[in-house]
Protein backbone atom coordinates (compact mmCIF):
# COMPACT_ATOMS: atom_id res chain seq x y z
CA UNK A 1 -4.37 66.33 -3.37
CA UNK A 2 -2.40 63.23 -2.54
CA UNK A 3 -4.03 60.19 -0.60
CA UNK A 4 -3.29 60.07 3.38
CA UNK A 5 -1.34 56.74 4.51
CA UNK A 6 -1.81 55.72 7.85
CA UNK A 7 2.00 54.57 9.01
CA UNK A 8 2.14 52.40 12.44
CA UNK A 9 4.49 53.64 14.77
CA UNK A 10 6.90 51.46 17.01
CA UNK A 11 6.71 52.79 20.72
CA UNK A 12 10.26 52.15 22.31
CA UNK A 13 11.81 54.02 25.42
CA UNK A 14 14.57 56.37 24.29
CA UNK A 15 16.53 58.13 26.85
CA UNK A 16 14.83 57.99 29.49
CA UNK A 17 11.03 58.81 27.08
CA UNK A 18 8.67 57.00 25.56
CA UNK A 19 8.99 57.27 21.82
CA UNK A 20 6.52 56.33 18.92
CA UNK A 21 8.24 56.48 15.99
CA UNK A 22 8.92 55.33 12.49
CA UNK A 23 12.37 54.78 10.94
CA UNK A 24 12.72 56.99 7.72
CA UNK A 25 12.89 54.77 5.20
CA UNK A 26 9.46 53.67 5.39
CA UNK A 27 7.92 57.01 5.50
CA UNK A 28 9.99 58.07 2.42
CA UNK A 29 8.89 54.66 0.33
CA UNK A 30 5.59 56.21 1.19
CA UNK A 31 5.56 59.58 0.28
CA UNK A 32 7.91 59.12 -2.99
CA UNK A 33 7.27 55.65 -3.92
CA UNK A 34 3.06 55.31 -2.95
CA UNK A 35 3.40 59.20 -3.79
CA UNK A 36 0.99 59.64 -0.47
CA UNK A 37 1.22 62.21 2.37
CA UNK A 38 2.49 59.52 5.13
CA UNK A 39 0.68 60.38 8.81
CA UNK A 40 2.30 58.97 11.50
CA UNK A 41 -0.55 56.28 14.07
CA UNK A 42 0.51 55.91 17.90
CA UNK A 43 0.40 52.90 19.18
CA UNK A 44 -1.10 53.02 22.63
CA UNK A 45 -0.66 56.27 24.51
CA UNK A 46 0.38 55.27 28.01
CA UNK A 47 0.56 58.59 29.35
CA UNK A 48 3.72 57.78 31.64
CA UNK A 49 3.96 61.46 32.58
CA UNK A 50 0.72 62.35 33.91
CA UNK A 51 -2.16 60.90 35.92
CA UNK A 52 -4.16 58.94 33.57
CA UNK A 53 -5.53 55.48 32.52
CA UNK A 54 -3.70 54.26 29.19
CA UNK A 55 -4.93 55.70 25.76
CA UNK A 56 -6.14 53.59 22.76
CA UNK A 57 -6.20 55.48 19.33
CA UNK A 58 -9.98 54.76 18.23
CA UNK A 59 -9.73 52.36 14.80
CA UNK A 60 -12.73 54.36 13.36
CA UNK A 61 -10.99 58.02 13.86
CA UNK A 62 -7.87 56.27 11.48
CA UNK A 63 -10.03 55.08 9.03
CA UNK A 64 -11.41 58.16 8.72
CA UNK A 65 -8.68 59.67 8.66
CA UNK A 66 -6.80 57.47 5.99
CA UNK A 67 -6.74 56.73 2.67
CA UNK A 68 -4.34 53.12 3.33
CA UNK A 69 -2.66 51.59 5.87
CA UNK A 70 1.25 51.15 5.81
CA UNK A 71 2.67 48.38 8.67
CA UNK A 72 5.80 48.59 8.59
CA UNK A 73 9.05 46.73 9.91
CA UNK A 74 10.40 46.90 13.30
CA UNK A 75 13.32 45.33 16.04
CA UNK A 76 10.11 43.66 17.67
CA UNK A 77 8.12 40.54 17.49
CA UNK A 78 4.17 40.39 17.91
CA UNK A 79 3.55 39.25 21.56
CA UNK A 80 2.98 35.52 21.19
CA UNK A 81 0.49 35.45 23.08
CA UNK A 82 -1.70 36.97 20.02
CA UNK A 83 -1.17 33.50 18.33
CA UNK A 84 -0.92 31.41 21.20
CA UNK A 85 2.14 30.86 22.39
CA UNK A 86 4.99 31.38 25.13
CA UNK A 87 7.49 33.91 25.05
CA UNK A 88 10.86 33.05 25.32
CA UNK A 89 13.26 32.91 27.70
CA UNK A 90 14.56 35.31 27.88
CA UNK A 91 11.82 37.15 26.33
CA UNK A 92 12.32 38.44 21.98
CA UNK A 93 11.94 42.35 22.10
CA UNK A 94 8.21 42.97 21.88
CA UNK A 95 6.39 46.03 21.74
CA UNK A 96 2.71 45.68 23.23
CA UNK A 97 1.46 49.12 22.70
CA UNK A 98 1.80 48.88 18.81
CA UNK A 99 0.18 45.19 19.02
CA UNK A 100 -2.51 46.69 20.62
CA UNK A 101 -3.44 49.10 17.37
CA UNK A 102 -1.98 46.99 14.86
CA UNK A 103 -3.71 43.91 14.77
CA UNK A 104 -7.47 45.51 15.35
CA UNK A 105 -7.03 47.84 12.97
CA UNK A 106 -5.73 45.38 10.14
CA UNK A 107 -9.22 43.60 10.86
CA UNK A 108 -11.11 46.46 10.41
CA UNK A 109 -9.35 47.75 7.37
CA UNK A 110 -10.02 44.77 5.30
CA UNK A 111 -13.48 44.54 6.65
CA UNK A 112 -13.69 47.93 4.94
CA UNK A 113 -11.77 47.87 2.15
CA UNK A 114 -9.11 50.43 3.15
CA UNK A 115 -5.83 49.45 1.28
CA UNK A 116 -3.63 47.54 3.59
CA UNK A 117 0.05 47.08 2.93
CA UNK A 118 2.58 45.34 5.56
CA UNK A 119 6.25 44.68 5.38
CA UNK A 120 8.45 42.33 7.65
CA UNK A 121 6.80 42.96 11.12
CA UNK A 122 3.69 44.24 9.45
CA UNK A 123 4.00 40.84 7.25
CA UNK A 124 3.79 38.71 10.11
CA UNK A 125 1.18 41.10 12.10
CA UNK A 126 -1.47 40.82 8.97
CA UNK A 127 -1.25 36.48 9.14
CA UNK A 128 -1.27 37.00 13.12
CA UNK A 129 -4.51 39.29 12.98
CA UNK A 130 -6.06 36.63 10.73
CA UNK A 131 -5.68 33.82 12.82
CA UNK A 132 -1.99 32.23 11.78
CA UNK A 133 0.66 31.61 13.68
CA UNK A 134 4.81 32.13 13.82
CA UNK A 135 8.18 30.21 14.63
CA UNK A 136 9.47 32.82 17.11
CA UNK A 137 13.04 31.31 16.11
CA UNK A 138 12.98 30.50 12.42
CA UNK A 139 16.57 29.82 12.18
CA UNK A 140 16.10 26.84 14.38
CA UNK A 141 13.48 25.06 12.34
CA UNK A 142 14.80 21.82 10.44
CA UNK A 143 15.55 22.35 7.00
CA UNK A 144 15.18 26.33 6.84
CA UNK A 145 17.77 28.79 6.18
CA UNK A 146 18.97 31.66 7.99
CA UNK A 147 16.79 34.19 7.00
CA UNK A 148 18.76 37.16 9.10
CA UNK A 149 20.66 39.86 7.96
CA UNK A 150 24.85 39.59 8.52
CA UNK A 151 24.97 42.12 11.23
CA UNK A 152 28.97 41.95 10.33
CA UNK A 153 28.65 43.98 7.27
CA UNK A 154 27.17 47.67 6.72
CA UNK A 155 23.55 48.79 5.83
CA UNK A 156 23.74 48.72 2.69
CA UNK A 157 24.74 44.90 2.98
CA UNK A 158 22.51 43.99 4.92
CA UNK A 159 20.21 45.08 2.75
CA UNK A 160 21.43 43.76 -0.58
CA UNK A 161 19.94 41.18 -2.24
CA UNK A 162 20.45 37.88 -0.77
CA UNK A 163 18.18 34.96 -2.10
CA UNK A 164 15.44 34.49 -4.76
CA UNK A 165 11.97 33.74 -4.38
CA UNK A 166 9.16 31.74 -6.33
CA UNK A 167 6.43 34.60 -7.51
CA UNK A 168 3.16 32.61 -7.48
CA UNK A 169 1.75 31.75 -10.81
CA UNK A 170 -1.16 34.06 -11.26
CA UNK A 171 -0.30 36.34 -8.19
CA UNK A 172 -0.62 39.88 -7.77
CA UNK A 173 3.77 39.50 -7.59
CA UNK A 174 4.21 37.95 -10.57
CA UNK A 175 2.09 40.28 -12.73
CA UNK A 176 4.15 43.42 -11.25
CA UNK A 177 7.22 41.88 -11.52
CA UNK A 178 6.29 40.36 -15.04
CA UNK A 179 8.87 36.94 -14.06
CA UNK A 180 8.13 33.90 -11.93
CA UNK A 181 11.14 34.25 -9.79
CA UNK A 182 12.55 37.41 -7.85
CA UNK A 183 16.00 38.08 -5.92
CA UNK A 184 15.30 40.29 -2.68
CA UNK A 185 16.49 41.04 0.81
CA UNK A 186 16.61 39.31 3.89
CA UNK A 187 16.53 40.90 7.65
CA UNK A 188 13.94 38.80 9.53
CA UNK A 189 14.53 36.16 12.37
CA UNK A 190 10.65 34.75 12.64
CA UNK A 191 8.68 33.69 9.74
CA UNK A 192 5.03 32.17 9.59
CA UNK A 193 4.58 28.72 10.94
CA UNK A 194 0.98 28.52 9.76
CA UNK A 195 -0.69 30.32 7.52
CA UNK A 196 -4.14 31.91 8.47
CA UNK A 197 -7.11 30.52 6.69
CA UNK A 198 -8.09 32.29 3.55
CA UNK A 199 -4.71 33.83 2.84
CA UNK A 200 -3.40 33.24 -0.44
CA UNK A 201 0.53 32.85 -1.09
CA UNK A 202 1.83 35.12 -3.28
CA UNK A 203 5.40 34.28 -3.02
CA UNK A 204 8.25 31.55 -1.18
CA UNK A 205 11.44 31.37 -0.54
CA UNK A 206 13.23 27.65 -1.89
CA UNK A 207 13.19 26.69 1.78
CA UNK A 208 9.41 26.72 2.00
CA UNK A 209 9.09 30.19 3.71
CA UNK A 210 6.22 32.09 3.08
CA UNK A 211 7.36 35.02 1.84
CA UNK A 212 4.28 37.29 0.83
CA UNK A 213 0.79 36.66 0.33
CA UNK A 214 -2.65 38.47 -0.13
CA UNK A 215 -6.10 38.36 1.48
CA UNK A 216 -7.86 37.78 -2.02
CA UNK A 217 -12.02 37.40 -0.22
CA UNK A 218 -11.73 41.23 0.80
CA UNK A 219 -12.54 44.53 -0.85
CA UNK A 220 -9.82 46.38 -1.78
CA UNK A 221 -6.05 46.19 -2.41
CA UNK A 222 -3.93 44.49 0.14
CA UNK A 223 -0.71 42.68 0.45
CA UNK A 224 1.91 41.37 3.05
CA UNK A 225 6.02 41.02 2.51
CA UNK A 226 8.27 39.79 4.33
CA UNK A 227 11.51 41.14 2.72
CA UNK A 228 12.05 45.03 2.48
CA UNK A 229 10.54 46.74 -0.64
CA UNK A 230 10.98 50.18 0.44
CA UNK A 231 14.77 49.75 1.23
CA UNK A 232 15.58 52.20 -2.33
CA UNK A 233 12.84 51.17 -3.95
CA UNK A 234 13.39 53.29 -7.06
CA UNK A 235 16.52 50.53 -7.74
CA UNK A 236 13.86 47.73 -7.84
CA UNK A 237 11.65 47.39 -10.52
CA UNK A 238 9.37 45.22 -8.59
CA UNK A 239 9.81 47.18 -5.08
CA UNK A 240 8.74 50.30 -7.04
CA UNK A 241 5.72 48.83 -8.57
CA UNK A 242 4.28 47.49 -5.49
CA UNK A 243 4.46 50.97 -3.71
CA UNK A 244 3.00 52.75 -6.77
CA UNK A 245 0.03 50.21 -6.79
CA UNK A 246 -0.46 50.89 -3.17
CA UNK A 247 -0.58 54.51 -3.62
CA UNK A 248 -3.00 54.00 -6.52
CA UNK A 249 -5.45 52.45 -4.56
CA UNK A 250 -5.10 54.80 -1.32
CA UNK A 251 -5.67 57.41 -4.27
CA UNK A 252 -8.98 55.67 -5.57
CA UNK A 253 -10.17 55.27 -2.23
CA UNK A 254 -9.20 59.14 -1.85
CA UNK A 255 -11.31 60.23 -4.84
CA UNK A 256 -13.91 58.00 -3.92
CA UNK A 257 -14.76 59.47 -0.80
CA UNK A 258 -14.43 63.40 -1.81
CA UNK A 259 -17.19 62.45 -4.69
CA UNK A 260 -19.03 60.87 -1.51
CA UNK A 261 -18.41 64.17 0.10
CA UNK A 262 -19.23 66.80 -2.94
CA UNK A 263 -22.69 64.65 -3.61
CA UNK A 264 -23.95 65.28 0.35
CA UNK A 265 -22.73 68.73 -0.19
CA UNK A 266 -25.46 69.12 -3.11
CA UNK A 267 -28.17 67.64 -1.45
């Protein structure tokens, strides 16, 4: 029986509706690459057709639920207000109802131990939940590059390999990849402006952008990337490793518990 993934949804308003949703891709690198059956989390449930106060998915029922946690990447920002800061004007697309699930629940799985992996958004929500901060406009800070994608060309440019990054020595990155230095995407506009204590860096752009890093003082596997592995991940030796060792641990976590289960069972 394959592991059950936990995937964040976006909430957006389409036609008229409120959506939550999660763009293919992601649930695909899940399912093939993590080799996991990918379940789809609601953010907040605001219940816009009927008569009732908003609804909150309960973080315990997930981690029941789940084997891992997949955050992945989005058109919004994390409210700034979740690291102190103003929104600008006028405001970055935001979407509040999957801030309000994401950044608990990241907490509580890696209080627990439940294997956490975020990409892009879900990069920048993991240092946010911790206590770091972001530059809501990365492009404007001195001495950084333009880390967006050319919105001139087609997906599959935008999505081609753009820049390299330094794998930290040591890192979890660097022993996947098995080389110190790695070319990858590059669709983001924000970036971390400081680093929540107790992260550790597992990899940088040569502009000084964080662009992964780990929780090392926490049970469990867990990671954070702010480029897009799942984008064909089968093409990418590195891209492809880092999904299968996610689904490894969702799948030792998975075993774990239904030994838990079969040993009650005797009693």
């Amino acid at each position: 029986m394959r592991p059950v993934i936990g995937v964040i949804s976006d909430v957006k308003q389409v036609g008229g509706h409120t959506v939550h949703g999660v763009t293919e891709k992601y649930i695909y690198a899940v399912a093939r690459g993590a080799q996991a059956m990918p379940v789809l989390v609601p953010g907040t449930i605001s219940a816009v057709d009927a008569d009732m106060a908003p609804e909150r998915v309960v973080i315990e029922e997930i981690l029941e639920l789940c084997d891992g946690i997949f955050l992945p990447g989005s058109p919004s920002n994390v409210g700034p207000q979740h690291y102190g800061d103003r929104p600008h004007d006028p405001p970055l697309p935001a979407d509040p109802h999957r801030d309000d699930i994401s950044l608990p629940l990241i907490r509580a799985a890696l209080e627990r131990g439940v294997p956490l992996f975020g990409v892009c958004r879900g990069f920048q929500e993991m240092n946010v939940a911790m206590g770091g901060t972001l530059f809501q406009k990365l492009y404007e800070q001195h001495g950084r590059f333009d880390h967006r994608e050319d919105s001139s060309l087609d997906i599959e440019g935008q999505y081609a390999p753009v820049h390299e990054v330094a794998l930290e020595p040591g890192g979890l990155l660097e022993s996947l990849a098995g080389a110190p230095r790695w070319t990858v995407n590059s669709l983001h506009g924000q970036g971390i402006a400081r680093l929540a204590p107790g992260l550790a860096i597992e990899a940088r752009a040569d502009d000084g952008t964080i662009e992964a890093f780990r929780v090392p003082d926490t049970p469990g596997f867990n990671l954070a990337i702010q480029w897009h592995p799942e984008w064909r991940f089968w093409q990418d030796r590195l891209s492809s490793a880092v999904f299968t060792a996610f689904g490894a641990a969702a799948r030792l976590r998975a075993e774990g518990r239904r030994a838990g289960a079969r040993e009650l069972a005797a009693v």
